[in-house]
N, C-alpha and C. Protein backbone atom coordinates (compact mmCIF):
# COMPACT_ATOMS: atom_id res chain seq x y z
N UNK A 1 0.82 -1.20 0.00
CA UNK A 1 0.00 0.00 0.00
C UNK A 1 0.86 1.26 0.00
N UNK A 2 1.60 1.31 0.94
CA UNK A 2 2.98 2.67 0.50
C UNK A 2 3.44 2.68 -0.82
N UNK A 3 4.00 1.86 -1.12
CA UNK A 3 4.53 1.75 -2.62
C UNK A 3 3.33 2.71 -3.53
N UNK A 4 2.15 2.16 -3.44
CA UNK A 4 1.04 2.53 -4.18
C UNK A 4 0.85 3.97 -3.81
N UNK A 5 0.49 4.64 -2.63
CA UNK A 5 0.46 5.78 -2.19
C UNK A 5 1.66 6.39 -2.43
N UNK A 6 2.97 6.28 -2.55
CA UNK A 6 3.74 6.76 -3.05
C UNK A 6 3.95 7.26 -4.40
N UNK A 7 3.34 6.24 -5.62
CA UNK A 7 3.28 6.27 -6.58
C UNK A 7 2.35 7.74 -7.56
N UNK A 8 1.05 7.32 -6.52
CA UNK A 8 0.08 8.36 -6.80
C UNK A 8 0.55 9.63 -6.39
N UNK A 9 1.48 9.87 -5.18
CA UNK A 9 1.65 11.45 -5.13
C UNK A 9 2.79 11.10 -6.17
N UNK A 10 3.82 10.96 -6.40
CA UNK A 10 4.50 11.25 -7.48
C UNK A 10 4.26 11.16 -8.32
N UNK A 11 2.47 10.70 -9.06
CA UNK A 11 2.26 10.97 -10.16
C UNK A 11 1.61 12.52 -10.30
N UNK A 12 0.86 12.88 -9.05
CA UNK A 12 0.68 13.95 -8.58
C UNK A 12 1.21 15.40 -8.91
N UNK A 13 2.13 15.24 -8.19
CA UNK A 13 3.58 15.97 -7.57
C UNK A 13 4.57 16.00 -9.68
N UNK A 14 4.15 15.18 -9.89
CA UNK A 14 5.18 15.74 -11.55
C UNK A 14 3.92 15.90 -12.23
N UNK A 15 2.86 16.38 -12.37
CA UNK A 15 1.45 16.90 -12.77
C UNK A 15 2.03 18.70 -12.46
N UNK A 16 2.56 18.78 -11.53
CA UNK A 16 2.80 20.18 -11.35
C UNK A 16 3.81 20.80 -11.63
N UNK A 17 5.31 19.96 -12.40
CA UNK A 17 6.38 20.72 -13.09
C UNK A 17 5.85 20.63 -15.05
N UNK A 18 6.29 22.20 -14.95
CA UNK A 18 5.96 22.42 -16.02
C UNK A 18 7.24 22.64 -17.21
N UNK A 19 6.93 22.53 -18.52
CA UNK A 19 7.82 22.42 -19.31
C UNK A 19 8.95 24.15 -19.32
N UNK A 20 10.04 24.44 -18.83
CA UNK A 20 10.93 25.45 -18.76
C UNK A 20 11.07 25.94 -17.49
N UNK A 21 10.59 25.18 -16.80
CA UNK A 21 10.63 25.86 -15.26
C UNK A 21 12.33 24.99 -14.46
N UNK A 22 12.36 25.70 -13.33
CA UNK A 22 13.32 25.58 -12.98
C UNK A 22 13.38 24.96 -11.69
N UNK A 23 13.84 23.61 -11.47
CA UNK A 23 12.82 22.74 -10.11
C UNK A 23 14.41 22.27 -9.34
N UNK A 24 13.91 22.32 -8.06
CA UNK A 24 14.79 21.82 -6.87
C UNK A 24 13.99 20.50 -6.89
N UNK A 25 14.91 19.49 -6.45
CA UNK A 25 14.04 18.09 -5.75
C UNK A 25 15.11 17.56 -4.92
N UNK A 26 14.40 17.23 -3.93
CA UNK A 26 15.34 16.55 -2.40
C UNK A 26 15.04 14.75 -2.65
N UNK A 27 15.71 14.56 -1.89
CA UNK A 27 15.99 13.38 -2.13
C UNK A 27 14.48 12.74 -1.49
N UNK A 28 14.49 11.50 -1.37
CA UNK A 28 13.31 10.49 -0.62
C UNK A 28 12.98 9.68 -1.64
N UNK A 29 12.55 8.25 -1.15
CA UNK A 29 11.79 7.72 -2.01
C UNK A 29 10.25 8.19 -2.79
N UNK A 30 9.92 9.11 -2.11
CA UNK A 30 8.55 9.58 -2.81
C UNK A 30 8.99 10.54 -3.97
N UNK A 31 9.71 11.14 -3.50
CA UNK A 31 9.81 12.35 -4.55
C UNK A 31 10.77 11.49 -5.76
N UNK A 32 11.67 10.30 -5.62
CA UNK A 32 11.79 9.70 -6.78
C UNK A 32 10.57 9.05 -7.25
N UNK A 33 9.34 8.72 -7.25
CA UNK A 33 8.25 8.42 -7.68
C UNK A 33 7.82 9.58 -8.32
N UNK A 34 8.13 10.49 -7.94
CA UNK A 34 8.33 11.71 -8.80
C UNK A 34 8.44 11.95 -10.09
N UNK A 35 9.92 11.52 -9.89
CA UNK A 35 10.97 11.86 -11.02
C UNK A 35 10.23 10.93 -12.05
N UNK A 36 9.90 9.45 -11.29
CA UNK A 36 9.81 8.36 -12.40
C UNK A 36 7.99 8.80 -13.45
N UNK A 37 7.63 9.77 -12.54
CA UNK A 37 6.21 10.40 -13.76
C UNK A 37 6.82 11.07 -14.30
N UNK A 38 7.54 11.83 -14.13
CA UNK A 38 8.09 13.07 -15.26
C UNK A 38 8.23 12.59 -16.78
N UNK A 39 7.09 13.32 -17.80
CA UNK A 39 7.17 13.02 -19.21
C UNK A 39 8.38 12.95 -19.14
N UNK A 40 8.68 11.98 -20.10
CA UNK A 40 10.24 11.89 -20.60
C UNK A 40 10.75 13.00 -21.86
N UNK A 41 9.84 13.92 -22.25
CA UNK A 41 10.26 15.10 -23.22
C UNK A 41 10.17 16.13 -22.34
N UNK A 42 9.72 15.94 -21.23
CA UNK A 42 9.80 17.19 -20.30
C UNK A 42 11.32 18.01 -20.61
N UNK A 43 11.05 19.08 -21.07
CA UNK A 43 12.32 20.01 -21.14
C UNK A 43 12.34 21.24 -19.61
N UNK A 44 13.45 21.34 -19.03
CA UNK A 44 13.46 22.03 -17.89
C UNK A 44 14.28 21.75 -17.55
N UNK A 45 15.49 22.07 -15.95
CA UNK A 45 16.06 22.05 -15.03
C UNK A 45 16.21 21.59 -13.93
N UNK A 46 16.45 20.86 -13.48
CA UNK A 46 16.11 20.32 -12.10
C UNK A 46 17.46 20.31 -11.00
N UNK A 47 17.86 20.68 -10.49
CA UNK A 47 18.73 20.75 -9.50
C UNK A 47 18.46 19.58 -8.17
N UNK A 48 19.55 19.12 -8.01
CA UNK A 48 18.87 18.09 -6.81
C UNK A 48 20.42 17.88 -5.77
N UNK A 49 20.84 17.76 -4.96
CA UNK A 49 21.44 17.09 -4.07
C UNK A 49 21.78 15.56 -3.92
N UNK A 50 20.75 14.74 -4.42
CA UNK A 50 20.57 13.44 -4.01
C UNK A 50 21.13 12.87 -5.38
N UNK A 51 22.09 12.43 -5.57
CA UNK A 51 22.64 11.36 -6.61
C UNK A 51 21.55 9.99 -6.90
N UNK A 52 20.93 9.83 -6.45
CA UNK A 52 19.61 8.73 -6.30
C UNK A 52 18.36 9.38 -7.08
N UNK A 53 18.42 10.56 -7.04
CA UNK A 53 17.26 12.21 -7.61
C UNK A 53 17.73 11.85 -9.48
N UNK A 54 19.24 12.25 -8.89
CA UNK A 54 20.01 13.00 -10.45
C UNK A 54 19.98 11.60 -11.52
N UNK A 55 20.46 10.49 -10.68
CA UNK A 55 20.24 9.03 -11.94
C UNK A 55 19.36 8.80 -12.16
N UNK A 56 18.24 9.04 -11.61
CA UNK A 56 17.03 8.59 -11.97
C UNK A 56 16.62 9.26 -13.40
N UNK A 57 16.67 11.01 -13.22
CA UNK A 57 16.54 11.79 -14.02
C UNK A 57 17.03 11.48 -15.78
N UNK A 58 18.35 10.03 -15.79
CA UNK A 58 19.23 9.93 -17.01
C UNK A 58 18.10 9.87 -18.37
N UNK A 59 17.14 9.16 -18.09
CA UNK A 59 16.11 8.67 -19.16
C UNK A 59 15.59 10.40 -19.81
N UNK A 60 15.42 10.99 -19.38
CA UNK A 60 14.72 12.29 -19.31
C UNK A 60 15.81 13.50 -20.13
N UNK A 61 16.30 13.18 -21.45
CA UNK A 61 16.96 13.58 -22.09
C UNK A 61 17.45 15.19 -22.00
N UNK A 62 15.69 15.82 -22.44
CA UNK A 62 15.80 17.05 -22.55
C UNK A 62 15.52 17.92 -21.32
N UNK A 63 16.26 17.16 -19.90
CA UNK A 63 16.14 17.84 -18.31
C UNK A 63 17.56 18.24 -18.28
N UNK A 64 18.02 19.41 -18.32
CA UNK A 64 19.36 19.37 -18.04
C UNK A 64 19.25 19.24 -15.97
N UNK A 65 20.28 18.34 -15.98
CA UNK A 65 20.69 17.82 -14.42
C UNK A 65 21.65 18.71 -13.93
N UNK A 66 21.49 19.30 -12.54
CA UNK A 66 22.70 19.54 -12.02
C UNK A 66 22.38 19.08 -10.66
N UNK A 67 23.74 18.51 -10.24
CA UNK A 67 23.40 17.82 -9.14
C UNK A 67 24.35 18.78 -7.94
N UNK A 68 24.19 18.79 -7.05
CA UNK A 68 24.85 19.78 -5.85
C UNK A 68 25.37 18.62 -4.94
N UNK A 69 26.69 18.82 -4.84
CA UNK A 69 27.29 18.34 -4.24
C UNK A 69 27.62 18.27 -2.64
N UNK A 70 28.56 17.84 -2.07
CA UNK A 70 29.09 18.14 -0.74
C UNK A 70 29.10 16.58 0.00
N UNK A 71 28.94 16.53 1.25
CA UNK A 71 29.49 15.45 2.02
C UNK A 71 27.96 14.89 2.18
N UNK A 72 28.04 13.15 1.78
CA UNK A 72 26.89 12.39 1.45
C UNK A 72 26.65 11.62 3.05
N UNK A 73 25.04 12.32 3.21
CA UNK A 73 24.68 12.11 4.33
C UNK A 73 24.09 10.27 3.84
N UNK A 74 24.50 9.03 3.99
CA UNK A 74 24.41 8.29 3.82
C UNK A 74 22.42 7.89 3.72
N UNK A 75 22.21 7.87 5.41
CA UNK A 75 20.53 7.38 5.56
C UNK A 75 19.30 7.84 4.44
N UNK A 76 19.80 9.48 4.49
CA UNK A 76 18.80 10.26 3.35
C UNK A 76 19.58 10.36 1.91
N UNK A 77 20.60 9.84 1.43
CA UNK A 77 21.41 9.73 0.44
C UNK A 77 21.43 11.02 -0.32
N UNK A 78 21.45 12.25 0.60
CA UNK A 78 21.64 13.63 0.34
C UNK A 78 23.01 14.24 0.68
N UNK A 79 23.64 14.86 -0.33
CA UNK A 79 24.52 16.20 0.10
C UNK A 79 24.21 17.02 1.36
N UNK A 80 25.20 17.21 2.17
CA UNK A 80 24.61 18.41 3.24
C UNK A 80 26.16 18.98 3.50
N UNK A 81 26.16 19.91 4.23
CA UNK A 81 27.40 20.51 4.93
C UNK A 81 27.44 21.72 3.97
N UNK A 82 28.73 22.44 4.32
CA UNK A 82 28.77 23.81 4.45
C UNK A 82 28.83 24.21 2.24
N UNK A 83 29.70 23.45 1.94
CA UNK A 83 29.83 23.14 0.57
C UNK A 83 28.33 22.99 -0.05
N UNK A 84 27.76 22.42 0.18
CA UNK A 84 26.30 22.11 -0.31
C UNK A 84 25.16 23.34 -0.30
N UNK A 85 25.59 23.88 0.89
CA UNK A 85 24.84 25.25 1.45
C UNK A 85 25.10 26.64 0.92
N UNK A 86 26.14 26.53 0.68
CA UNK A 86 26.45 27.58 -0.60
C UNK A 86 26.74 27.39 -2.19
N UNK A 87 26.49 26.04 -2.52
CA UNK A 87 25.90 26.05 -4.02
C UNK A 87 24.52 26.16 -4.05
N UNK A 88 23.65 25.94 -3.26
CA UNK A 88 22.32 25.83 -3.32
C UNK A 88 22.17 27.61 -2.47
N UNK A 89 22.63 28.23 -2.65
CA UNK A 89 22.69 29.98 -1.97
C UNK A 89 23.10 30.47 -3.34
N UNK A 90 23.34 29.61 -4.35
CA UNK A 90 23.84 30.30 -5.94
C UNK A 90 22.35 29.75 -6.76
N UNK A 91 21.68 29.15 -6.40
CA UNK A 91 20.34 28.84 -7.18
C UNK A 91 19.50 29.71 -7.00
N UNK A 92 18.41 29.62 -7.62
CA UNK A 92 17.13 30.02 -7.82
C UNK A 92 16.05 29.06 -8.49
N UNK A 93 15.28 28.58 -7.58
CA UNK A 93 13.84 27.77 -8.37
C UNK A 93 12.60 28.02 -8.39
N UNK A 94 11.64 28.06 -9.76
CA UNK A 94 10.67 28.02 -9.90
C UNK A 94 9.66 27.31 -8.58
N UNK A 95 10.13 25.89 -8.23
CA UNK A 95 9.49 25.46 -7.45
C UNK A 95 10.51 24.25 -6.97
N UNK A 96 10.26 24.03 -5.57
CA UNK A 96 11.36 22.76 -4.81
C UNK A 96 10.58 21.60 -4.26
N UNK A 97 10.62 20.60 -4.34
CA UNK A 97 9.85 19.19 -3.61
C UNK A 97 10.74 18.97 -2.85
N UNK A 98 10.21 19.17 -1.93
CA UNK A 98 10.76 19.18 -0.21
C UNK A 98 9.97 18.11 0.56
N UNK A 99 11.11 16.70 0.78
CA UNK A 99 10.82 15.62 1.64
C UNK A 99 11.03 16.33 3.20
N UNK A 100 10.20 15.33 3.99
CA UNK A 100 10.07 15.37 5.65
C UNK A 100 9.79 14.05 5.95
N UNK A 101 9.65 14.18 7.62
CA UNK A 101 9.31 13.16 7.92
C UNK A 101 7.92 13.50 8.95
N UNK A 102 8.59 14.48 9.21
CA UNK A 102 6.08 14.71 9.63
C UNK A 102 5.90 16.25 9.27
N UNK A 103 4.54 16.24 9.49
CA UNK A 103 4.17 17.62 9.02
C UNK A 103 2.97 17.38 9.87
N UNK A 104 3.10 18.56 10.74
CA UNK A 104 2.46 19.01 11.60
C UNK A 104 1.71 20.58 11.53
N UNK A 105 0.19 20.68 11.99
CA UNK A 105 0.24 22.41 11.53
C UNK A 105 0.83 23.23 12.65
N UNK A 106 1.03 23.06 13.82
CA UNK A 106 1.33 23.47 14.55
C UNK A 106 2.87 23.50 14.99
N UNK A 107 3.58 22.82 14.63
CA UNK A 107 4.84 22.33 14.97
C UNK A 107 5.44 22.69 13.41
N UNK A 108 5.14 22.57 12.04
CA UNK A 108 5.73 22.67 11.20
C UNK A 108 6.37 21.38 10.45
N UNK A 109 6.79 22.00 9.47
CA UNK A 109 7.51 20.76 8.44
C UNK A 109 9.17 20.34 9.61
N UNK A 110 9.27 18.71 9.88
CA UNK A 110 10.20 18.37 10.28
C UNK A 110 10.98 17.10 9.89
N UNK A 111 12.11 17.24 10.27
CA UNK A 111 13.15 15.90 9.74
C UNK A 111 13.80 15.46 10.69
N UNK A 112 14.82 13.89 11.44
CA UNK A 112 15.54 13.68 11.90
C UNK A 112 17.01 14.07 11.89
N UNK A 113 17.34 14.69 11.28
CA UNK A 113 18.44 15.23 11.26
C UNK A 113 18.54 16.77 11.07
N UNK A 114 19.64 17.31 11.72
CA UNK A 114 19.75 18.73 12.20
C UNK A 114 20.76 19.56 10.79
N UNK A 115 21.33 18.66 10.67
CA UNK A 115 22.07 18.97 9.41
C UNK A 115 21.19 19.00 8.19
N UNK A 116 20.72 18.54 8.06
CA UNK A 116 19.36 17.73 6.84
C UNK A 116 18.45 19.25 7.05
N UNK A 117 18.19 19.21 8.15
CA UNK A 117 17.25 20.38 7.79
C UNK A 117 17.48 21.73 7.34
N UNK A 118 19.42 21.92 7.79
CA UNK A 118 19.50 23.10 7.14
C UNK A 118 19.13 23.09 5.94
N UNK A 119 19.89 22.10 5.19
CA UNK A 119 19.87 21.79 3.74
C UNK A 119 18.70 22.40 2.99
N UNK A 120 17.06 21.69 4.06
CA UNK A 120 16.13 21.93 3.35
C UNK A 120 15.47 23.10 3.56
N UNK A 121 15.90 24.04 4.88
CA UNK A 121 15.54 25.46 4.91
C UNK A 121 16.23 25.95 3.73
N UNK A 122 17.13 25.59 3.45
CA UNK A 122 18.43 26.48 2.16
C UNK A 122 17.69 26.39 0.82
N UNK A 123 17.00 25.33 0.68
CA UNK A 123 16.20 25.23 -0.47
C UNK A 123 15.10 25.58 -0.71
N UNK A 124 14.26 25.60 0.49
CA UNK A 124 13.06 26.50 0.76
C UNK A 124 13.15 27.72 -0.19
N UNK A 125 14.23 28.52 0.82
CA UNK A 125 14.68 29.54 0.75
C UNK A 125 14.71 30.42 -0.59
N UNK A 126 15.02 29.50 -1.97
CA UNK A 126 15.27 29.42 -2.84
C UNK A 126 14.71 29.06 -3.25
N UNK A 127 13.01 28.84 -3.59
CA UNK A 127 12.54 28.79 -4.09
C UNK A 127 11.07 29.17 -4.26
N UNK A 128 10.57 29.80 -5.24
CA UNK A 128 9.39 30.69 -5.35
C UNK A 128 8.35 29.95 -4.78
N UNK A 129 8.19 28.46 -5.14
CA UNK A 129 6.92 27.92 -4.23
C UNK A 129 7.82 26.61 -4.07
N UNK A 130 6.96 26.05 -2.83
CA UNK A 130 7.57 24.61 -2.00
C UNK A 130 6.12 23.67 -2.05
N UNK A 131 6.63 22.81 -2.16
CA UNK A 131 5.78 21.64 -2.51
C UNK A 131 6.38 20.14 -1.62
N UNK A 132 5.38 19.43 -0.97
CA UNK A 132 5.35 18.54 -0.45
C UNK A 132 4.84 17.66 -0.61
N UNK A 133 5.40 16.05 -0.98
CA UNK A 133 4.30 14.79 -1.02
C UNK A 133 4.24 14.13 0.33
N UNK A 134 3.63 14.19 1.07
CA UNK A 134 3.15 13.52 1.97
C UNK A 134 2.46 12.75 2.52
N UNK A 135 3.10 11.27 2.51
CA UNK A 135 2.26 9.96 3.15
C UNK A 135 1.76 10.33 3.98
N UNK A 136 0.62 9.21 4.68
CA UNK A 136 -0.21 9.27 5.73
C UNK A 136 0.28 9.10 6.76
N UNK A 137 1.42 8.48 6.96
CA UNK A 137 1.90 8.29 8.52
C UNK A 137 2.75 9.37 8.85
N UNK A 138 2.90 10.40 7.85
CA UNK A 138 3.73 11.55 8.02
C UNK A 138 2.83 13.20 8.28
N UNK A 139 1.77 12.51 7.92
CA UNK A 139 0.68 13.83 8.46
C UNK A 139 0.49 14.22 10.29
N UNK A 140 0.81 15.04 10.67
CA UNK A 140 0.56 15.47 12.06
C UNK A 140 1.85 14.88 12.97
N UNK A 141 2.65 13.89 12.19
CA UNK A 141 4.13 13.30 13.12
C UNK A 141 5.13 14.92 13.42
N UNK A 142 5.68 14.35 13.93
CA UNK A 142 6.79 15.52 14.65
C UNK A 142 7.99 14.99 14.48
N UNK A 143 8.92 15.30 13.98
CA UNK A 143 10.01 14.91 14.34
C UNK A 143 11.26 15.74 14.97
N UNK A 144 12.63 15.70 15.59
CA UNK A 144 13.39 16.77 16.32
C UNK A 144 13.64 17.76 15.63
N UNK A 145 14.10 17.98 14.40
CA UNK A 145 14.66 19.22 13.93
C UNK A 145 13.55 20.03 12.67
N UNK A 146 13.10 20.97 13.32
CA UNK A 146 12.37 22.10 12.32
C UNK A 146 12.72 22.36 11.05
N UNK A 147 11.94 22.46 10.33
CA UNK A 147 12.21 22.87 9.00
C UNK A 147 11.95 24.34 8.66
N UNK A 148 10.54 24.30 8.81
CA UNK A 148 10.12 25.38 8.36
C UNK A 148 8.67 25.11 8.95
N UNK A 149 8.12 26.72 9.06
CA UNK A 149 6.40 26.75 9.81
C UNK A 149 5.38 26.02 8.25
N UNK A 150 4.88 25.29 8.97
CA UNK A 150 3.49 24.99 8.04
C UNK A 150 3.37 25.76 6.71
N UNK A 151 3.33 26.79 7.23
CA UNK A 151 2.72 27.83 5.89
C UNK A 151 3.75 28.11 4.92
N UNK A 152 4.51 27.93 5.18
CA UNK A 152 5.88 28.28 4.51
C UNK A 152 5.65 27.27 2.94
N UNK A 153 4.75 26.12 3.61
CA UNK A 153 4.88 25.10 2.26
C UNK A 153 3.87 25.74 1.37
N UNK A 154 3.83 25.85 0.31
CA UNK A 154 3.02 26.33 -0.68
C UNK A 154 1.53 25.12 -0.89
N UNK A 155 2.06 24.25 -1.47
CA UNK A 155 1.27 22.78 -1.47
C UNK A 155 1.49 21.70 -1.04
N UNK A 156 0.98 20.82 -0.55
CA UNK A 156 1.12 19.79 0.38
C UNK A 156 -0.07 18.71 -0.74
N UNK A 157 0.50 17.63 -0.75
CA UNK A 157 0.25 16.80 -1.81
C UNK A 157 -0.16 15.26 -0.54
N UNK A 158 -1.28 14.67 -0.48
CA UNK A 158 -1.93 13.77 0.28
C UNK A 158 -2.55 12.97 0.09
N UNK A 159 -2.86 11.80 0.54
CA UNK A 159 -3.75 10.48 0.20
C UNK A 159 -4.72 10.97 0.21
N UNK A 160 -5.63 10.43 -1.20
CA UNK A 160 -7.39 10.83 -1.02
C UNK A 160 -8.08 11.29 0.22
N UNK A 161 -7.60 10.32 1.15
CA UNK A 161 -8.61 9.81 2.50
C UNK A 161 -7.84 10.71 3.62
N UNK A 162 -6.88 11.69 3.42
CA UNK A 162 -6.32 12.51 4.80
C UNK A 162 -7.21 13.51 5.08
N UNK A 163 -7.12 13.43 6.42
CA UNK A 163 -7.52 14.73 6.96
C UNK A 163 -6.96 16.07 6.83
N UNK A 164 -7.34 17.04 6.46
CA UNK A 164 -6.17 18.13 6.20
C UNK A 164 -6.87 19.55 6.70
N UNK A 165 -7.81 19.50 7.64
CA UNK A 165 -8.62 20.90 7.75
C UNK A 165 -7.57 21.29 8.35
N UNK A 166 -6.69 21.02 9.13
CA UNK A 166 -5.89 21.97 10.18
C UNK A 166 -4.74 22.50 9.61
N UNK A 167 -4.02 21.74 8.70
CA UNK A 167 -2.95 22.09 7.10
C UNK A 167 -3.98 23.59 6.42
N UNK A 168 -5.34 23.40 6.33
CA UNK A 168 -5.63 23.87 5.19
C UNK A 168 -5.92 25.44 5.83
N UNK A 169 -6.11 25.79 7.05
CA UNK A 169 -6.70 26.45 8.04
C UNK A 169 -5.12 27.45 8.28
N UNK A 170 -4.18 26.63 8.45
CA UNK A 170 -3.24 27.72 7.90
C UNK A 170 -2.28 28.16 6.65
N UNK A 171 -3.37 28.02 5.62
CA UNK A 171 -2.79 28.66 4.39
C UNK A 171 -2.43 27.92 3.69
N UNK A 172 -2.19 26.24 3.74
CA UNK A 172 -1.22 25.52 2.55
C UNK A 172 -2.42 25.04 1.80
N UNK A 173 -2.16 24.67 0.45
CA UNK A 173 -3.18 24.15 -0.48
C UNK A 173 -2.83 22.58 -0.43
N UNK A 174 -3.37 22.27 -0.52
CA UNK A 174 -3.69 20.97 -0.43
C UNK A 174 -4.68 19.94 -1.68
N UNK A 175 -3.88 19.41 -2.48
CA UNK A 175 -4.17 18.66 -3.54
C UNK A 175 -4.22 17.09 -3.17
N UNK A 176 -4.80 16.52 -3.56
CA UNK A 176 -4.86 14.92 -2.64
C UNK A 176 -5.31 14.02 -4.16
N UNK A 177 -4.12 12.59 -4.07
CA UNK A 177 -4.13 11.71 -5.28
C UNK A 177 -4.18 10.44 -4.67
């Protein structure tokens, strides 16, 4: 059933990059469910951190890849550290898919790692709208290190069947596949 719910927001979630735009994507297994909808003539940019993001992307001819480097946080198979934080301070994106591990309205978008989250404030940061696919066991979880407040996410992407009045109550849109 994850597999499947995974599938659907990443068919979702690449419903919303458009052909010339200029896209951040973080690493996770969902957001490569992502990558794997992306028309394969999709022409555009994608910047990513995650070497797991960027190979996936090879099939996808007319995407030029750049991948951001720095010291490979093994668990989330992401770039992080100080190197990483200032190539991604030289970007600019249309829009970023930003993994977590809960999302809470009150507590905010969060991750297990403290390093990890700079990463993904840095990309926030940098980008005109933020976008989230989010499983069900990741709705209302908490985890230690902050990301960013609720609202900060632009869209939040969810199983048919979630609850989302309290997401929706502060400002994020909410699309559900």
């Amino acid at each position: 059933m994850a597999v499947e719910q995974k599938q659907r927001l990443g068919r979702a979630g690449a419903g919303l990059v458009e052909a010339g735009q200029t896209v951040f994507i973080d690493g996770g297994t969902t957001n490569l469910e992502l990558v794997r909808h992306l028309p394969l003539d999709l022409r555009a940019t994608i910047f990513s951190h995650s070497p797991v993001i960027a190979a996936a992307l090879e099939p996808h001819q007319a995407v030029e890849v750049i991948v951001i480097g720095g010291s490979l946080y093994r668990h989330s198979m992401v770039s992080i550290g100080a190197v990483t934080l200032e190539a991604i301070s030289l970007l600019r994106a249309d829009l970023c898919f930003i993994g977590l591990t809960g999302l809470h309205p009150q507590e905010g978008a969060t991750t297990g790692n403290y390093e990890e989250a700079a990463i993904k404030r840095a990309i926030i940061g940098r980008a005109a709208e933020t976008v989230s696919l989010v499983t069900a066991e990741k709705l209302g979880a908490v985890s230690p290190h902050v990301i960013c407040a609720t609202a900060a996410i632009t869209t939040v992407i969810v199983p048919r069947d979630a609850a989302t009045e309290a997401f929706e109550a502060v400002g994020v849109d909410v699309l559900r596949a």
